[in-house]
Protein backbone atom coordinates (compact mmCIF):
# COMPACT_ATOMS: atom_id res chain seq x y z
CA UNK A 1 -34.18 -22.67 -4.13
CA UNK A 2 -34.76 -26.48 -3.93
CA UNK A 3 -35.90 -28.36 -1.36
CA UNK A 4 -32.57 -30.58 -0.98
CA UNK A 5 -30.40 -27.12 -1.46
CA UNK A 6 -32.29 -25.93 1.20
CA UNK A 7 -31.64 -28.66 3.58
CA UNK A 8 -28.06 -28.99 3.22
CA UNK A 9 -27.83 -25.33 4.02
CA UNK A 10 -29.71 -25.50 7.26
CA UNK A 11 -27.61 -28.68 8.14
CA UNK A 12 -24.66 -27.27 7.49
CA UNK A 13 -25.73 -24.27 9.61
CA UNK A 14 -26.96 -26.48 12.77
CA UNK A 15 -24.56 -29.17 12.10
CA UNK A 16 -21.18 -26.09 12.34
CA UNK A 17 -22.71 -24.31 14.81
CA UNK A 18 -23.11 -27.45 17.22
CA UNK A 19 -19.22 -28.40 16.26
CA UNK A 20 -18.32 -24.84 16.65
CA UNK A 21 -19.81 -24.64 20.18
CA UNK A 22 -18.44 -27.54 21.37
CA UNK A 23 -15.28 -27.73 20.26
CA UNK A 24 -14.17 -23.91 20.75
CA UNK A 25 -15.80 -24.32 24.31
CA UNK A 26 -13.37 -27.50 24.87
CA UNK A 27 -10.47 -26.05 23.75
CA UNK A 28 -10.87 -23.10 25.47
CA UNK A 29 -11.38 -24.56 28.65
CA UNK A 30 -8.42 -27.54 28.36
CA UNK A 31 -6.21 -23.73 27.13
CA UNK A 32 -7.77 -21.36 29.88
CA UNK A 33 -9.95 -23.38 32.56
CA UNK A 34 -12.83 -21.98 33.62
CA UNK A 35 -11.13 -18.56 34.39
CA UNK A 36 -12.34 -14.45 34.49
CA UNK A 37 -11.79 -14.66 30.40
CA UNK A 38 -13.60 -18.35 29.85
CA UNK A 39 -16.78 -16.84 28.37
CA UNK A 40 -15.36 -13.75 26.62
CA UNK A 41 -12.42 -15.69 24.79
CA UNK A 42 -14.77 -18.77 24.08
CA UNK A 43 -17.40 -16.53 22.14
CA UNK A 44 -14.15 -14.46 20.51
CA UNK A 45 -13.25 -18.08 19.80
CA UNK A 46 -16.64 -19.54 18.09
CA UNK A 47 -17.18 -16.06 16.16
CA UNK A 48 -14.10 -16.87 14.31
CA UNK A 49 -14.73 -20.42 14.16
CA UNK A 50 -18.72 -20.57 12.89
CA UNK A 51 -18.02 -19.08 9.43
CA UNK A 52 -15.34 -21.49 8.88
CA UNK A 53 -17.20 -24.74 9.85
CA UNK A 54 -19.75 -24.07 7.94
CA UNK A 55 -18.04 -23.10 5.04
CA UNK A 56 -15.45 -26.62 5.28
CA UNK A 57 -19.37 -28.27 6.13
CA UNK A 58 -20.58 -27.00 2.77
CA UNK A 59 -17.69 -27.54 0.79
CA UNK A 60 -17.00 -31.39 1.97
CA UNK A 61 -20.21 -32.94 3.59
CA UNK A 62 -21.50 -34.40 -0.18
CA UNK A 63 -18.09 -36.15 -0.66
CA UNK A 64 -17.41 -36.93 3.05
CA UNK A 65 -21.36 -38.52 2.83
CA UNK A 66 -20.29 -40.13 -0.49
CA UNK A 67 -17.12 -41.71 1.10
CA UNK A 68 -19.17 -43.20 4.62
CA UNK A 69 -21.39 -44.94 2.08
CA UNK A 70 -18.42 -46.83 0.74
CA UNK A 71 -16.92 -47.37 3.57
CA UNK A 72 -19.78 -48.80 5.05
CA UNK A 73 -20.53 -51.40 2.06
CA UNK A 74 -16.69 -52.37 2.24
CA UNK A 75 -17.23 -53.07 6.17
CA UNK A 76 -20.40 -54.61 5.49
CA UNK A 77 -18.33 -57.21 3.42
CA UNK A 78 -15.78 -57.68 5.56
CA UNK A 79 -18.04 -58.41 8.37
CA UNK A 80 -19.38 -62.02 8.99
CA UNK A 81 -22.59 -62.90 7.63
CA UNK A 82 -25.62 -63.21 10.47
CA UNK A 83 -26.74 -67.26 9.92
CA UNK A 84 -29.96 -67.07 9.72
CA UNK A 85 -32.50 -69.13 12.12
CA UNK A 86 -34.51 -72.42 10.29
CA UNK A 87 -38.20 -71.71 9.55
CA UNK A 88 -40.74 -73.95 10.71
């Protein structure tokens, strides 16, 4: 296994597992407050929703980097040149 293939599998392990935390921990709590259940239905919650992140992270992070590239040479056009200061 490569070096890069072996980054973009740890990153999309850390990178779905933060999401997955977070977010099923959110929703949870705006769903259930912080209730009896809270802890028990957020990990039923992230178990189901780990394999899928990472999976969707795998699948689309190439194209999704790919398309913040362009998008950020079209803003970078769009945006007003910095003047730059007079040397001495």
């Amino acid at each position: 296994m490569s070096a890069a293939t072996r980054f973009r599998l740890v990153f999309a392990l850390l990178m779905s597992l933060e999401m997955s935390l977070l977010m099923t921990g959110w929703v949870t709590w705006v769903n259930l407050g912080f209730g009896a259940q809270f802890l028990a239905r957020w990990l039923h919650a992230f178990v189901l929703a780990w394999p899928a992140a990472c999976v969707i992270v795998l699948a689309t992070a190439p194209s999704v980097q790919r398309f913040s590239q362009r998008l950020l040479v079209l803003l970078a056009k769009w945006t007003p040149a910095t003047t730059q200061e007079a040397r001495p």
